[in-house]
Protein backbone atom coordinates (compact mmCIF):
# COMPACT_ATOMS: atom_id res chain seq x y z
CA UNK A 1 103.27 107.50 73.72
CA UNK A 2 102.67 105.47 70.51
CA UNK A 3 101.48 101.33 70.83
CA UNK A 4 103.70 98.84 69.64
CA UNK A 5 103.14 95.61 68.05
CA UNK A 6 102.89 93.69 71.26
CA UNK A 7 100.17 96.57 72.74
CA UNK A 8 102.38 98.40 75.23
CA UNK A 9 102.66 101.70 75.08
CA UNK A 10 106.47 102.28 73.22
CA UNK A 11 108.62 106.22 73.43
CA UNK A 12 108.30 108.49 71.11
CA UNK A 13 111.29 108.75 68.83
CA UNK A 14 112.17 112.06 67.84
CA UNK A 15 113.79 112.89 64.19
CA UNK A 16 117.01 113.35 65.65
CA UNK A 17 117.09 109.75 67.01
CA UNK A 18 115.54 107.95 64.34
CA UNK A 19 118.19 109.76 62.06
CA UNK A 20 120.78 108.49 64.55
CA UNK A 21 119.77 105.19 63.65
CA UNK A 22 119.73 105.12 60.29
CA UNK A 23 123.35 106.60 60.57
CA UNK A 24 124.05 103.59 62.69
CA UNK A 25 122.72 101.01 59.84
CA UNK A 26 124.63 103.12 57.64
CA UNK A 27 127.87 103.09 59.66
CA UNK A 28 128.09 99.77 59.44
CA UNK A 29 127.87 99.64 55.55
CA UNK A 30 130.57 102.73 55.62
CA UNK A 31 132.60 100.22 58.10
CA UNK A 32 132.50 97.69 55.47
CA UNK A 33 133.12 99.94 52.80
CA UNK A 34 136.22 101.42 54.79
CA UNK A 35 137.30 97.49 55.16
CA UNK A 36 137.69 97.31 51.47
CA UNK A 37 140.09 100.59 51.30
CA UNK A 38 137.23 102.77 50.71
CA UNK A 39 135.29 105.48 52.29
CA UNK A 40 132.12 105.76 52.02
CA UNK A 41 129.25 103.70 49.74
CA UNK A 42 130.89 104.93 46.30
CA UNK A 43 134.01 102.98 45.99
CA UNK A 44 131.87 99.63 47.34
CA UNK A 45 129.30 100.21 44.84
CA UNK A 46 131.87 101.14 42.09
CA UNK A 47 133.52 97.49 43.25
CA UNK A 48 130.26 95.93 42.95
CA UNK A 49 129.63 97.56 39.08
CA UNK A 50 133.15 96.29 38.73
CA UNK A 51 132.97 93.07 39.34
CA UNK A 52 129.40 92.47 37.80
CA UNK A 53 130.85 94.10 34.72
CA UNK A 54 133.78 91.91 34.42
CA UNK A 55 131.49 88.86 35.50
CA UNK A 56 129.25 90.48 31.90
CA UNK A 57 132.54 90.72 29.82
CA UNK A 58 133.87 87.67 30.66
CA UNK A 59 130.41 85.54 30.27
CA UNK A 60 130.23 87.35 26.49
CA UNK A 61 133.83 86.71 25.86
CA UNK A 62 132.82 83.16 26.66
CA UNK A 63 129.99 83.33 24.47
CA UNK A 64 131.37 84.73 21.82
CA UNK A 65 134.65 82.48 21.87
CA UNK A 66 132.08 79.23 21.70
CA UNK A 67 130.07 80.74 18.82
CA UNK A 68 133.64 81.31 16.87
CA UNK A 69 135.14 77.73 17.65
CA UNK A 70 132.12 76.46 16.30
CA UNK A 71 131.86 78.43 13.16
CA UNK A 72 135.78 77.31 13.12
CA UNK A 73 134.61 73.48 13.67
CA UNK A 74 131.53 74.53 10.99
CA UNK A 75 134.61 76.02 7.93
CA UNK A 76 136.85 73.45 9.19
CA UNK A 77 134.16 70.44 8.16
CA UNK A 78 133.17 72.74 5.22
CA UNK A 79 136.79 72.21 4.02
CA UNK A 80 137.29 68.55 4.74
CA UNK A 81 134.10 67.68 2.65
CA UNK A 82 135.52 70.40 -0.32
CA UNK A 83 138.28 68.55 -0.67
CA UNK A 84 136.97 64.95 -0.44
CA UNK A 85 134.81 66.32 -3.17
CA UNK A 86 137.50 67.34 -5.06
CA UNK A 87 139.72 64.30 -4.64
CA UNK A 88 136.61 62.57 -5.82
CA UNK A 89 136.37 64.42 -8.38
CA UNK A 90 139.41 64.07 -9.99
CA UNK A 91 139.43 60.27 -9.57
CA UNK A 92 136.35 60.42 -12.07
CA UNK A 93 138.20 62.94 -14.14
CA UNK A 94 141.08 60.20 -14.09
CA UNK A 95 139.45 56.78 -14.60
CA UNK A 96 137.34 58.50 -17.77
CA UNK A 97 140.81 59.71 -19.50
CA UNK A 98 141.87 56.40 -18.88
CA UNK A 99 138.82 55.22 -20.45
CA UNK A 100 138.76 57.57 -22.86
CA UNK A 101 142.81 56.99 -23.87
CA UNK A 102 141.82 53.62 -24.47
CA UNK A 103 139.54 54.04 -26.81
CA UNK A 104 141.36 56.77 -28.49
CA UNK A 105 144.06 53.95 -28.56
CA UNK A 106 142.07 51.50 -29.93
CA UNK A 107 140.72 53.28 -32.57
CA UNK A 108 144.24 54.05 -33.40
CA UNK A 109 144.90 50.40 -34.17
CA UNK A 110 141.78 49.49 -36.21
CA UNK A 111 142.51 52.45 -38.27
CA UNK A 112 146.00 51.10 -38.67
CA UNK A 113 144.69 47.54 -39.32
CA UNK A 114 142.15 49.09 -41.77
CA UNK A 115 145.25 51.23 -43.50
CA UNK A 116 147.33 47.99 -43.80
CA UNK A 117 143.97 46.33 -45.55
CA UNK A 118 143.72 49.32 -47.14
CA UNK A 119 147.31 49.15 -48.75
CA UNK A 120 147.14 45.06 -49.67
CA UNK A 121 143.75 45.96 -51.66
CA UNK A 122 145.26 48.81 -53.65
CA UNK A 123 148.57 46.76 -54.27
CA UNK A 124 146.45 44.20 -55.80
CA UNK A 125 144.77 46.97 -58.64
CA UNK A 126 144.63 46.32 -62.29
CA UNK A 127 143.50 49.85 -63.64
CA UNK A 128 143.51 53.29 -62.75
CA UNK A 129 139.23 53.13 -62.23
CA UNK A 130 139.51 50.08 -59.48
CA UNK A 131 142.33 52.05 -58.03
CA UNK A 132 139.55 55.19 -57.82
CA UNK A 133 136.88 53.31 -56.39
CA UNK A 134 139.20 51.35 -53.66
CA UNK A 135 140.54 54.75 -52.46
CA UNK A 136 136.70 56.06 -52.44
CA UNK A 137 135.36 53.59 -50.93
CA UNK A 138 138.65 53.99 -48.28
CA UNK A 139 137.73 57.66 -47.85
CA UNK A 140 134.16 57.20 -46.88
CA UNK A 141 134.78 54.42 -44.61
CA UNK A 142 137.36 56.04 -43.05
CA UNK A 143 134.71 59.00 -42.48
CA UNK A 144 132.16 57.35 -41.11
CA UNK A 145 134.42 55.39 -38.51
CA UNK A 146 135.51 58.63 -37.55
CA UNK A 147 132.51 60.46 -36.81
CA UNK A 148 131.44 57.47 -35.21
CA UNK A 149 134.30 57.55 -33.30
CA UNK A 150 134.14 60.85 -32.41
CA UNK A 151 130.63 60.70 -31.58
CA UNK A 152 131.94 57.92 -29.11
CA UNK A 153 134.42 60.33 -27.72
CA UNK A 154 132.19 62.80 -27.45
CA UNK A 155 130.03 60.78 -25.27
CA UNK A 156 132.34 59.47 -23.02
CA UNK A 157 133.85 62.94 -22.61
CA UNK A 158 129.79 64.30 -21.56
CA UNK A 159 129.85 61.44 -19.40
CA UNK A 160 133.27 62.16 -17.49
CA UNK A 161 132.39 65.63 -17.15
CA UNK A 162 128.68 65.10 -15.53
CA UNK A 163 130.03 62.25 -13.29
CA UNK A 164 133.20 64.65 -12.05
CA UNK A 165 130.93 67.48 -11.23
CA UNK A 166 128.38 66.12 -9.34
CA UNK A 167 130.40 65.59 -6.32
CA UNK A 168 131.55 69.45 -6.64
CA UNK A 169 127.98 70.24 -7.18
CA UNK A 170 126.62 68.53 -4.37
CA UNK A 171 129.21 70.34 -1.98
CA UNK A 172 128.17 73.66 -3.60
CA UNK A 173 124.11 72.99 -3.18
CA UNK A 174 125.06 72.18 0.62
CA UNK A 175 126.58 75.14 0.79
CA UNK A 176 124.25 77.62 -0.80
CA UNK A 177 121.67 75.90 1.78
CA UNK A 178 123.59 76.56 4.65
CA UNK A 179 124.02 79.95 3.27
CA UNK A 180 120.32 80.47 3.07
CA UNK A 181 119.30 78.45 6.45
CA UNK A 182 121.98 80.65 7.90
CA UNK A 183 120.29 84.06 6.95
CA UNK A 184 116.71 82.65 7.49
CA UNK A 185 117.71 82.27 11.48
């Protein structure tokens, strides 16, 4: 006889009954496995895989459905500041063509004003050599107030254009950092 934990002298078990007992533990998980419709472990343990894989799936779907409503949330933002960019852009573009219409405008009139001088002075010639030196003198001042006004122009056209991009610029820098932020995680 073999000694047990407590020190009394316990039967020996033979193979055959110690197998007999095992089959008992394992009747009882073949009883629960025959509870669920089954027989035997497999269709328990394929329940088990089941349900841990769908558990799996459905905790990546999950994941994966957050990560795309935020990269929705991330384009949607994206496109909201685009286009407050671009409506801000275009109100530059506006208000300079306004500005710039004006002074096209004006210059209009003191060329007119000049024309109407212009015509009083060479109404008012005696000879042919006056007549030459008014309309020269016309010419070239003519000239020069319209290279300075198109140096003007010019300016105010540079101007418009570096204003109006800027916003549009500053939305594409953001963006080609996010870009590279992006593919440095």
């Amino acid at each position: 006889m073999a000694v047990n934990k407590t020190g009394k002298s316990a039967p020996r078990t033979s193979a055959k009954s110690r197998a007999g007992a095992a089959t008992k533990t394992n009747g009882a998980a073949a009883q629960a496995s025959a509870a669920a419709g089954g027989k035997g472990y497999a269709p328990a343990v394929a329940k088990a895989q089941a349900t841990r894989a769908v558990a799996r799936a459905s905790e990546t779907v999950d994941k994966a459905a957050t990560a795309a409503f935020k990269g929705y949330d991330d384009l949607a933002a994206l496109g909201q500041g685009n286009f407050e960019a671009l409506v801000q852009s275009n109100s530059v573009v506006a208000k300079g063509m306004e500005a710039i219409g004006m002074e096209v405008m004006a210059f209009a009139q003191r060329s007119m004003e000049g024309n109407m001088a212009q015509a009083r002075a060479l109404i008012g010639v005696r000879d042919l050599q006056e007549f030459v030196d008014l309309q020269n003198d016309f010419a070239k001042q003519r000239l020069e107030e319209t290279l300075a006004e198109t140096a003007k122009i010019t300016e105010l056209s540079t101007q418009v254009a570096n204003e109006a991009i800027e916003p549009l610029q500053k939305r594409v820098d953001a963006a080609v950092k996010r870009v590279f932020t992006a593919q440095a995680a």
